[in-house]
C-alpha atoms as a PDB file:
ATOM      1  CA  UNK A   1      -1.159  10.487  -1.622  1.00  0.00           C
ATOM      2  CA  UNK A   2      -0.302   7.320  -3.785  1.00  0.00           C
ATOM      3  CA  UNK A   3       2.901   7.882  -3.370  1.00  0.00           C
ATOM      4  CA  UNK A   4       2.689   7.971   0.390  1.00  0.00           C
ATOM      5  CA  UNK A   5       0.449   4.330  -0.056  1.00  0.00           C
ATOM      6  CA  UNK A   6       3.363   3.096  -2.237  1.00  0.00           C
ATOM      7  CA  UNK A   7       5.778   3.805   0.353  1.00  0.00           C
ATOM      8  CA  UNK A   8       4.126   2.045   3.265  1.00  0.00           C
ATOM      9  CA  UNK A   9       3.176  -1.204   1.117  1.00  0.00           C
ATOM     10  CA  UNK A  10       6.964  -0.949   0.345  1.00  0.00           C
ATOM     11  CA  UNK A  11       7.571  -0.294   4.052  1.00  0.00           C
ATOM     12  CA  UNK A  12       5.515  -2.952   5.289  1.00  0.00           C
ATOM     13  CA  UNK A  13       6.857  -5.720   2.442  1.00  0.00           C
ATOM     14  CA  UNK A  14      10.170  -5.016   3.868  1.00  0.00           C
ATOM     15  CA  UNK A  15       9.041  -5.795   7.475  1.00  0.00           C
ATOM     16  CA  UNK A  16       7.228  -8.795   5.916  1.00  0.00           C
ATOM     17  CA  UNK A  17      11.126 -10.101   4.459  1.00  0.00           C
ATOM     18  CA  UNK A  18      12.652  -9.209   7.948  1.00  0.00           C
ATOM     19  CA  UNK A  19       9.841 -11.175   9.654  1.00  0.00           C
ATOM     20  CA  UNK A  20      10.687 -14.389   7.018  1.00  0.00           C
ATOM     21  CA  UNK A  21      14.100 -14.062   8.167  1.00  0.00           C
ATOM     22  CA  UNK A  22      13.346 -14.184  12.200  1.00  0.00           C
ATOM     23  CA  UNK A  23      10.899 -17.287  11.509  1.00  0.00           C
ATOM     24  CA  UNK A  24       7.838 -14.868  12.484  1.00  0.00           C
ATOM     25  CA  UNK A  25       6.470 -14.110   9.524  1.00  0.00           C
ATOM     26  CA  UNK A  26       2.709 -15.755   8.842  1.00  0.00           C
ATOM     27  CA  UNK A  27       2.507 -15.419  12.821  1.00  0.00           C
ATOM     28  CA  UNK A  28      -0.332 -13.270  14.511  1.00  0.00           C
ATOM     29  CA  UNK A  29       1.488 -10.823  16.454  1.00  0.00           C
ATOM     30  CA  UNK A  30      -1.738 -10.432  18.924  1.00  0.00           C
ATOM     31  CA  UNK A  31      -2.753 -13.989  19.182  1.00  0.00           C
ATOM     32  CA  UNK A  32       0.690 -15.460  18.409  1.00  0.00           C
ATOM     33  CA  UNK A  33      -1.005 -18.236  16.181  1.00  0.00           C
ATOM     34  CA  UNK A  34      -0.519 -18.848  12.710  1.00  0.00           C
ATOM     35  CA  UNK A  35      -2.435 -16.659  10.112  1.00  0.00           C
ATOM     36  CA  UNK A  36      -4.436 -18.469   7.729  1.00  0.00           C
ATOM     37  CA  UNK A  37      -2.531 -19.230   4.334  1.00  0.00           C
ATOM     38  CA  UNK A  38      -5.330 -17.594   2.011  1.00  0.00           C
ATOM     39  CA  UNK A  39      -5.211 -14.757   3.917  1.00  0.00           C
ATOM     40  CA  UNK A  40      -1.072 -14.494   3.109  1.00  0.00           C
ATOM     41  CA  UNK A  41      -1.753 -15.150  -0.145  1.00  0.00           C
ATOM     42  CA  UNK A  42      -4.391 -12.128  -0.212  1.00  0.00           C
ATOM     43  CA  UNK A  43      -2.141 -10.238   2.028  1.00  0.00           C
ATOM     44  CA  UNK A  44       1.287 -10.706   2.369  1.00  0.00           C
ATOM     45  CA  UNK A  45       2.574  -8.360   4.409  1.00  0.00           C
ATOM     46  CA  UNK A  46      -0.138  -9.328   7.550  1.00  0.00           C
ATOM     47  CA  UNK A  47       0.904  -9.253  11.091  1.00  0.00           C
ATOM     48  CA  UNK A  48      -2.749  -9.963  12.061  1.00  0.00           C
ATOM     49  CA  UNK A  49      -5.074 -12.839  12.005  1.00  0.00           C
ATOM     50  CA  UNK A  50      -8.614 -12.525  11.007  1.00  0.00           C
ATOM     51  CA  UNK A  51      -9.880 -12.835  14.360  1.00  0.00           C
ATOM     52  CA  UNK A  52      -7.425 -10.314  15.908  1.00  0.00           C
ATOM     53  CA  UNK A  53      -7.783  -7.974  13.351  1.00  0.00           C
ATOM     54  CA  UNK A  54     -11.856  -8.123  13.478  1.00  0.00           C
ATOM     55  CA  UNK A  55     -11.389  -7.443  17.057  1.00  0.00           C
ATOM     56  CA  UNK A  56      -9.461  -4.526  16.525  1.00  0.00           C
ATOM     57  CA  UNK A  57     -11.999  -2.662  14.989  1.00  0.00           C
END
């Protein structure tokens, strides 16, 4: 099961350096507004902002 998390952070790091390279990365993909620095910093692989991830669940 670690393995499988490994994987996916990989996964999603990779989709992080493709979204650098299209100029979309730090962008909310729900609200299409930035996401907060801190929250990059935290997380650097989010596709969500705060707001539209507490919305989500």
């Amino acid at each position: 099961q670690l393995a499988i998390r490994q994987e996916k952070f990989i996964r999603d790091l990779k989709n992080a350096l493709i979204r650098i390279e299209n100029k979309t990365y730090g962008v909310c993909r729900v609200t299409g507004q930035l996401i907060n620095k801190e929250r990059l910093k935290l997380v650097p692989h989010a596709t969500l902002s705060m707001e539209a991830k507490n919305k989500q669940q």
